[in-house]
Protein backbone atom coordinates (compact mmCIF):
# COMPACT_ATOMS: atom_id res chain seq x y z
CA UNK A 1 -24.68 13.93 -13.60
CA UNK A 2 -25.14 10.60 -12.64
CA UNK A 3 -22.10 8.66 -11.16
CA UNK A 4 -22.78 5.66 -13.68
CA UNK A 5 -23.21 7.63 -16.57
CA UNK A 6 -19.96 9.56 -16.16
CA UNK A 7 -18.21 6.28 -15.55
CA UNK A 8 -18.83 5.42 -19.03
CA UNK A 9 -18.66 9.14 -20.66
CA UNK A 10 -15.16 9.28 -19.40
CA UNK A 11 -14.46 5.66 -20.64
CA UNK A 12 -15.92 6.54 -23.46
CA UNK A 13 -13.76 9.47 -24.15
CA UNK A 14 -10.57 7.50 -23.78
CA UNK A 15 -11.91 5.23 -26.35
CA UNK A 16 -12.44 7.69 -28.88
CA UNK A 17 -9.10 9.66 -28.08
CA UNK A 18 -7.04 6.44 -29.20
CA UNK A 19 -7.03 7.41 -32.34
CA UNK A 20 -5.78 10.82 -31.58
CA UNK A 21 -3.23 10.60 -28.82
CA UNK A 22 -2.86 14.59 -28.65
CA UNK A 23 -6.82 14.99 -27.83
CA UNK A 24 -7.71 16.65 -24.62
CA UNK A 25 -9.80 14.61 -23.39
CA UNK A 26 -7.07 11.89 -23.35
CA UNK A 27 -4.58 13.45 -21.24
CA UNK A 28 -6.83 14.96 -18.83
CA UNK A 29 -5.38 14.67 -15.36
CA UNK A 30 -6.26 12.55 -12.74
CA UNK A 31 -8.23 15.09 -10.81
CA UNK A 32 -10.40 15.93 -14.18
CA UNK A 33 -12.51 12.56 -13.50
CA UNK A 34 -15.35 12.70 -11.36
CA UNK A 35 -15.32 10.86 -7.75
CA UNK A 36 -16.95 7.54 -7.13
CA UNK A 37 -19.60 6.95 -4.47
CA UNK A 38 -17.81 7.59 -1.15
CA UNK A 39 -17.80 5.17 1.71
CA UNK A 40 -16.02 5.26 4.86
CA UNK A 41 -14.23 1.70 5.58
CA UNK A 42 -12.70 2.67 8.81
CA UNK A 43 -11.14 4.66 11.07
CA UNK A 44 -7.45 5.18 11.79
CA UNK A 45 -6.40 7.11 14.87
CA UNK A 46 -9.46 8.82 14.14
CA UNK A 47 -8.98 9.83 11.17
CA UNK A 48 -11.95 8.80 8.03
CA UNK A 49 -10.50 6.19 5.47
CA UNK A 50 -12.50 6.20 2.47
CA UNK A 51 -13.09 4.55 -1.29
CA UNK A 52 -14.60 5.70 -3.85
CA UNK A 53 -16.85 3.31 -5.74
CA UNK A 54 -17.96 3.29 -9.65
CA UNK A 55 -20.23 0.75 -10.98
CA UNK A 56 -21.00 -0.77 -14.16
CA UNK A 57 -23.25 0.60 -16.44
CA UNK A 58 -27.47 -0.39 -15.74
CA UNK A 59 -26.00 -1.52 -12.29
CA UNK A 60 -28.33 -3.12 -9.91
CA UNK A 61 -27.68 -5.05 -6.58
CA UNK A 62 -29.68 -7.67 -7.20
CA UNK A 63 -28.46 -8.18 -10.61
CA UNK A 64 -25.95 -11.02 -11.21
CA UNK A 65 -22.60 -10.72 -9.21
CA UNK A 66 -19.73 -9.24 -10.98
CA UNK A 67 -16.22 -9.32 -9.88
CA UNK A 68 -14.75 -6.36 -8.23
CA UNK A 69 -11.78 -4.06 -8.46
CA UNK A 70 -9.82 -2.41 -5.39
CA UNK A 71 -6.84 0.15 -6.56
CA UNK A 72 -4.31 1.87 -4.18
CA UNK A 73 -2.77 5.13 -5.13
CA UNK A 74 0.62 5.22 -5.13
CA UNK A 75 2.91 8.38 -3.10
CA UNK A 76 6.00 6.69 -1.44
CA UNK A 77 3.61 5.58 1.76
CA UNK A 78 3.44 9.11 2.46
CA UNK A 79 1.22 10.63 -0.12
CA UNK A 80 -0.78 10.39 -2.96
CA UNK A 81 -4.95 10.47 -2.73
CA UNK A 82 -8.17 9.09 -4.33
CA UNK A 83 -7.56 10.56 -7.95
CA UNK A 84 -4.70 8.31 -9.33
CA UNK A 85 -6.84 5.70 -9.86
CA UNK A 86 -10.40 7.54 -11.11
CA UNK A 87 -9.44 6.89 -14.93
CA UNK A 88 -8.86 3.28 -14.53
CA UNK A 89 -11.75 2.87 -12.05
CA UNK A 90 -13.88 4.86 -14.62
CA UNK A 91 -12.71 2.37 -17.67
CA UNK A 92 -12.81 -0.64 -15.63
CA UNK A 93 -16.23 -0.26 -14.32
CA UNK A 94 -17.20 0.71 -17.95
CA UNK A 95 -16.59 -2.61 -18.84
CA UNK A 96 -18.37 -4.63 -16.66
CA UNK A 97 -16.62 -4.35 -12.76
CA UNK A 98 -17.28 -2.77 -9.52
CA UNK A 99 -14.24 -0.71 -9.46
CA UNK A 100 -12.84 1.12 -6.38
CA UNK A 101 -10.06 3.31 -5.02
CA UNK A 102 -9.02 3.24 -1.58
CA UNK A 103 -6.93 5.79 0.32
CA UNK A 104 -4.83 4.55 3.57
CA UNK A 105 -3.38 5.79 6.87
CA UNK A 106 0.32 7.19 6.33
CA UNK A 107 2.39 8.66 8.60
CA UNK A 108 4.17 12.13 9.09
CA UNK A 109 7.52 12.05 9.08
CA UNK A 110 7.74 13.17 12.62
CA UNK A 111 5.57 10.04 13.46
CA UNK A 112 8.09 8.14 11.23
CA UNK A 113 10.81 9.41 12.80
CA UNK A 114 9.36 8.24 16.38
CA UNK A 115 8.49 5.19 15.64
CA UNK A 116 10.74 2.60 17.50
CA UNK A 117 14.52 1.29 14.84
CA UNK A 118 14.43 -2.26 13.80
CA UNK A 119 10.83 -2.26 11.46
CA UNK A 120 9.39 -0.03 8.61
CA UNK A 121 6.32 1.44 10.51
CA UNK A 122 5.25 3.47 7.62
CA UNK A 123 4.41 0.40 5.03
CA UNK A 124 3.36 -1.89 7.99
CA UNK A 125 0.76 0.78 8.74
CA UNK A 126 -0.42 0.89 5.34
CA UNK A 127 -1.06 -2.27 4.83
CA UNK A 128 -3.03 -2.77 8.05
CA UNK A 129 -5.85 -0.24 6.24
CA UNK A 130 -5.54 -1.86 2.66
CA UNK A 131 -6.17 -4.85 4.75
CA UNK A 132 -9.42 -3.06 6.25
CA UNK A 133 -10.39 -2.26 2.99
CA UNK A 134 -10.40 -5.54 1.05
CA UNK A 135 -12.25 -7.20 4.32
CA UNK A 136 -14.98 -4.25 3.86
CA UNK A 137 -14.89 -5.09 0.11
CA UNK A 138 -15.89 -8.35 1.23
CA UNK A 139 -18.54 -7.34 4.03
CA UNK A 140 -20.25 -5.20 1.56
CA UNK A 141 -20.10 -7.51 -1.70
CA UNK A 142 -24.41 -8.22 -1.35
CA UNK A 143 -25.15 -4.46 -1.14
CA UNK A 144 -22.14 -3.67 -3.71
CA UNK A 145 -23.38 -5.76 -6.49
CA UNK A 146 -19.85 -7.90 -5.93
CA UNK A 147 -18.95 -11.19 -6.12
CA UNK A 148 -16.46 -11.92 -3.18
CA UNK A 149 -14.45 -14.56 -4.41
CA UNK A 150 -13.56 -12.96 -7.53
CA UNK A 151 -12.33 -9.60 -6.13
CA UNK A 152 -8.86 -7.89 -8.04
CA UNK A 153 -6.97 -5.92 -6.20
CA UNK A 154 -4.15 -3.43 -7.82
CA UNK A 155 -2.34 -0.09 -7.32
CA UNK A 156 0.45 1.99 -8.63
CA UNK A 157 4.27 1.75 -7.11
CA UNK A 158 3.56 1.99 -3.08
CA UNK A 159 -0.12 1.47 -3.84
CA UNK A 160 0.68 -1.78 -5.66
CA UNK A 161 3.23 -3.09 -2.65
CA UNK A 162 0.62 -2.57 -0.53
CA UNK A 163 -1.94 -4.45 -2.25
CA UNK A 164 -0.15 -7.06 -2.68
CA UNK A 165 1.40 -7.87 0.92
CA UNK A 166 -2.05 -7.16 2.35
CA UNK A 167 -3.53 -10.17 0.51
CA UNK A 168 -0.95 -12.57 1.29
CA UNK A 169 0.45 -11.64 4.51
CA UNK A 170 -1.98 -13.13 7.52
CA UNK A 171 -0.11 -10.46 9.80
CA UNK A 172 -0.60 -6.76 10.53
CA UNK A 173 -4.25 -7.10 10.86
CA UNK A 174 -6.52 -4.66 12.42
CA UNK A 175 -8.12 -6.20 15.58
CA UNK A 176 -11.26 -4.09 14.60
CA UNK A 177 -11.66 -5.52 11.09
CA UNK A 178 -15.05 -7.71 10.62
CA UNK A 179 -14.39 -11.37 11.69
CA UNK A 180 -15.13 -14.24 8.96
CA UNK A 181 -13.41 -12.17 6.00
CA UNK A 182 -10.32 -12.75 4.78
CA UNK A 183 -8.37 -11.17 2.11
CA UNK A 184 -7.27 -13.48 -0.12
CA UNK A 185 -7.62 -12.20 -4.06
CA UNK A 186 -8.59 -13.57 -7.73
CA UNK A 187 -5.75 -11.27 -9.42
CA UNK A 188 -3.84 -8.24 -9.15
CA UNK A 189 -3.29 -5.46 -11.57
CA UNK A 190 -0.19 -3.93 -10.55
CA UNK A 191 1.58 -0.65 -12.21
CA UNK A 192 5.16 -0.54 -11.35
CA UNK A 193 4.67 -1.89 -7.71
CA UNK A 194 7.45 -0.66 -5.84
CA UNK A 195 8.77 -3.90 -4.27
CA UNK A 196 12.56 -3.44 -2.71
CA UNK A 197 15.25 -5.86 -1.64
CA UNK A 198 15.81 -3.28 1.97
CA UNK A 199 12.44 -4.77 2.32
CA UNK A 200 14.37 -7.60 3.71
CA UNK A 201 15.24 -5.69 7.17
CA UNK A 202 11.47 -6.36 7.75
CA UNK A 203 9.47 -9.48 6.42
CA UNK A 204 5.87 -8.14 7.95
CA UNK A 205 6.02 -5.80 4.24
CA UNK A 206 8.92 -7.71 2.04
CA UNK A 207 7.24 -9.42 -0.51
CA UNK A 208 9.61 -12.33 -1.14
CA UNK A 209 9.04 -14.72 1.77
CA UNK A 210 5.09 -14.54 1.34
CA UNK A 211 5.01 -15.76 -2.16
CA UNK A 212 3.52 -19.15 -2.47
CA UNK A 213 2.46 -21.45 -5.67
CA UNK A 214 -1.13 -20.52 -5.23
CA UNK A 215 -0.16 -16.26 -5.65
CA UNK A 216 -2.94 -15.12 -7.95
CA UNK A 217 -2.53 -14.49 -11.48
CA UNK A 218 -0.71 -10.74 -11.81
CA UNK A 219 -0.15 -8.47 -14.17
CA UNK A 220 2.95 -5.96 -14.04
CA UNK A 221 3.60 -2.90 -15.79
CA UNK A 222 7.16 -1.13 -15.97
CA UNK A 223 9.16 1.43 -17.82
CA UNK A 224 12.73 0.10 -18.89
CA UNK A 225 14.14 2.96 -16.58
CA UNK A 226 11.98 2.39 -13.32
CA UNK A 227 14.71 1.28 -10.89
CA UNK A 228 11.70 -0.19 -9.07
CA UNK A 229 11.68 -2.99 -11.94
CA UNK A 230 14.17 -5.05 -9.86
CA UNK A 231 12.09 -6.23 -7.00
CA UNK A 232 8.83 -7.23 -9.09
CA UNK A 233 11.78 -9.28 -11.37
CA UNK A 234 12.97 -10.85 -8.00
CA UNK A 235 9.60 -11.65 -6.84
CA UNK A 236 8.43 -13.38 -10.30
CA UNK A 237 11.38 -14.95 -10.72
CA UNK A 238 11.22 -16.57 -7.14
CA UNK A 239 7.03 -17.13 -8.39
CA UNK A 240 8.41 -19.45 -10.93
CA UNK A 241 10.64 -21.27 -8.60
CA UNK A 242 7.71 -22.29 -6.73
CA UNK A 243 5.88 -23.41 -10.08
CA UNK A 244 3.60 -20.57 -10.59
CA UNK A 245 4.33 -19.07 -14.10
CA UNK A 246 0.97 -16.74 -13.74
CA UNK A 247 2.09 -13.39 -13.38
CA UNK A 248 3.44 -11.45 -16.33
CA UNK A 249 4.93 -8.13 -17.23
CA UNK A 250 5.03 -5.71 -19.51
CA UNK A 251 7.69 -3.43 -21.23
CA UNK A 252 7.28 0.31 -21.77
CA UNK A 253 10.58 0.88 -23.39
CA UNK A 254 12.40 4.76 -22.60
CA UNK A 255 9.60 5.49 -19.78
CA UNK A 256 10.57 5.99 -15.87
CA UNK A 257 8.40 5.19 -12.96
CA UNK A 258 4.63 6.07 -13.28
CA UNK A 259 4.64 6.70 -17.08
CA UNK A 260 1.03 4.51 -17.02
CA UNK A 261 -0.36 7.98 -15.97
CA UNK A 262 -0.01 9.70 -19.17
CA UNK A 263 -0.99 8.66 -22.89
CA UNK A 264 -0.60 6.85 -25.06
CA UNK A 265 0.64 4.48 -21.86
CA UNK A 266 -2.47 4.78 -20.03
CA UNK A 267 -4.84 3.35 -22.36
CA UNK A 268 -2.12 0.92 -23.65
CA UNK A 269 -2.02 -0.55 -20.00
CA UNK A 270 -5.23 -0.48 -19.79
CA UNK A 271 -6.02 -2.90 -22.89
CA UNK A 272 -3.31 -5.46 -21.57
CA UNK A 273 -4.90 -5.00 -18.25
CA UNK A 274 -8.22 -5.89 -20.21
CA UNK A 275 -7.18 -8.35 -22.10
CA UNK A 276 -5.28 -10.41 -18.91
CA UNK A 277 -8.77 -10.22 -17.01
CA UNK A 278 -10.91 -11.84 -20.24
CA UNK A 279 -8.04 -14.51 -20.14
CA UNK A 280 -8.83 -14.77 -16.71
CA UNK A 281 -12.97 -14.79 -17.18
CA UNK A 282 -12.80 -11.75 -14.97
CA UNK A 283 -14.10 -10.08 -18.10
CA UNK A 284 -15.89 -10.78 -20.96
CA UNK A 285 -15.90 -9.22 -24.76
CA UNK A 286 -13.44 -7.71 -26.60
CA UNK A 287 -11.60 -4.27 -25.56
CA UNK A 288 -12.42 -1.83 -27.41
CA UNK A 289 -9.54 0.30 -26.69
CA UNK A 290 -7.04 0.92 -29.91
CA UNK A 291 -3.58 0.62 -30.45
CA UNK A 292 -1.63 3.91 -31.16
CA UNK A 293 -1.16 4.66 -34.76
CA UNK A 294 2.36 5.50 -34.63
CA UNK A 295 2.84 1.99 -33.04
CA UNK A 296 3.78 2.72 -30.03
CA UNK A 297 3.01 -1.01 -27.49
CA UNK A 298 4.04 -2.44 -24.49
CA UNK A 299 6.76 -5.44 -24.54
CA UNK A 300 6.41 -8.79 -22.62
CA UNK A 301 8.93 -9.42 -20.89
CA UNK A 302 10.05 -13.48 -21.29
């Protein structure tokens, strides 16, 4: 079947599972959606680093350029693969984006373990690749259908850490990377990004001291019992010290860490996740997505 048109079947599925939260076809797993187009980005000790990309529907690359989205799966910096992120990539592109998911270096923990005390090798090498991977975003934006300069980038707990420091940290770069492309973002998407205060024992992957007033517009989902809410709490309150008030989360009340993987949250962060991009003109039209009957939502938090 073509890539395209299964995009928007399983889009399409979600969409008509919202009004029955028990149907199949909206708690299919991860691993039920069908891969993107495959592209290598790099190498990394010579291993393949890939994404997988889904376009909008009646996609053409000389048609106007749309914004894209980049998504990193989440796994601790030490798992986790291209799957996570196929529903949202298949919804997102649905409505209009270039969506991607990109996988990433991570070490063993033998290679962990030999890595020299004082830094935390296994993020710093994972954001090195996400770094790779926005730049060939970038690169490949003409052939890709993409505008550049209005690229999201997102991901889920270490996926979303990642994301994040490799837009706004100008360090841990790979010398190889394409010169002239740089990897600064229009807006994150960002499901329970697992930002820590130990980060502090190494600023190359703590969030805090790279915020500035210009950090994009983000949007944050947590569960009420994710003990990773902290550090994204931290790093918006220190946001609004600067005098950015442009990020924003939202409240799954009961739910633990990665509850966005399984319905009714899924679709539910996905229409907030909608919704914040149209406020952003990053998408257009209404979401057609619908609320739970037994009214079941997501909170903002103040």
């Amino acid at each position: 079947m073509n890539r395209v048109r299964f995009a928007c079947l399983c889009a399409t599925l979600v969409i008509q599972s919202s009004n029955g939260w028990g149907a199949s076809a909206a708690v299919a797993t991860d691993r039920a959606f069908e891969p993107g187009k495959s592209f290598v980005y790099k190498q990394s000790d010579g291993v393949q680093q890939k994404l997988e990309v889904y376009y909008p529907p009646n996609w053409k690359p000389s048609g106007p350029k749309v914004p894209g989205l980049l998504l990193f799966h989440g796994g601790g910096w030490k798992g986790g693969d291209l799957s996570q992120f196929r529903p949202a990539c298949s919804y997102f592109a649905s409505r209009g984006l270039v969506a991607a998911s990109a996988n990433y270096r991570m070490l063993t923990p033998n290679e962990i373990q030999n890595q020299p005390a004082g830094k935390l090798h296994h993020k710093r090498i994972c954001v090195t690749d996400a770094k790779s991977a926005i730049r060939w975003m970038k690169q490949h934006a003409e052939e890709l259908g993409v505008d550049p300069q209005r690229l999201i980038v997102g991901g889920g707990s270490a996926g979303g850490h990642i994301a994040v420091l490799a837009s706004i940290n100008f360090g841990l770069d790979d010398p190889a990377d394409p010169k002239g492309f740089d990897t600064s973002v229009a807006a994150y998407l960002l499901f329970n990004p697992a930002f820590s205060a130990k980060d502090s024992s190494d600023p190359e992957v703590d969030v805090l001291p790279h915020l500035t007033p210009t950090f994009a517009p983000a949007i944050l989902f947590f569960g009420t019992k994710d003990p990773w809410k902290t550090g994204s709490e931290a790093a918006i309150q220190k946001l609004k010290s600067l005098g950015n008030s442009a990020s924003e989360m939202w409240i799954a009340e009961g739910q633990n860490h990665g509850f966005y993987r399984d319905q009714p949250w899924r679709d539910l962060t996905f229409a907030a996740a909608d919704r914040f991009l149209v406020a952003h003109a990053l998408l257009k039209g209404d979401c057609p997505l619908a609320l739970p009957p037994d009214g079941i939502k997501l909170i903002k938090a103040p």
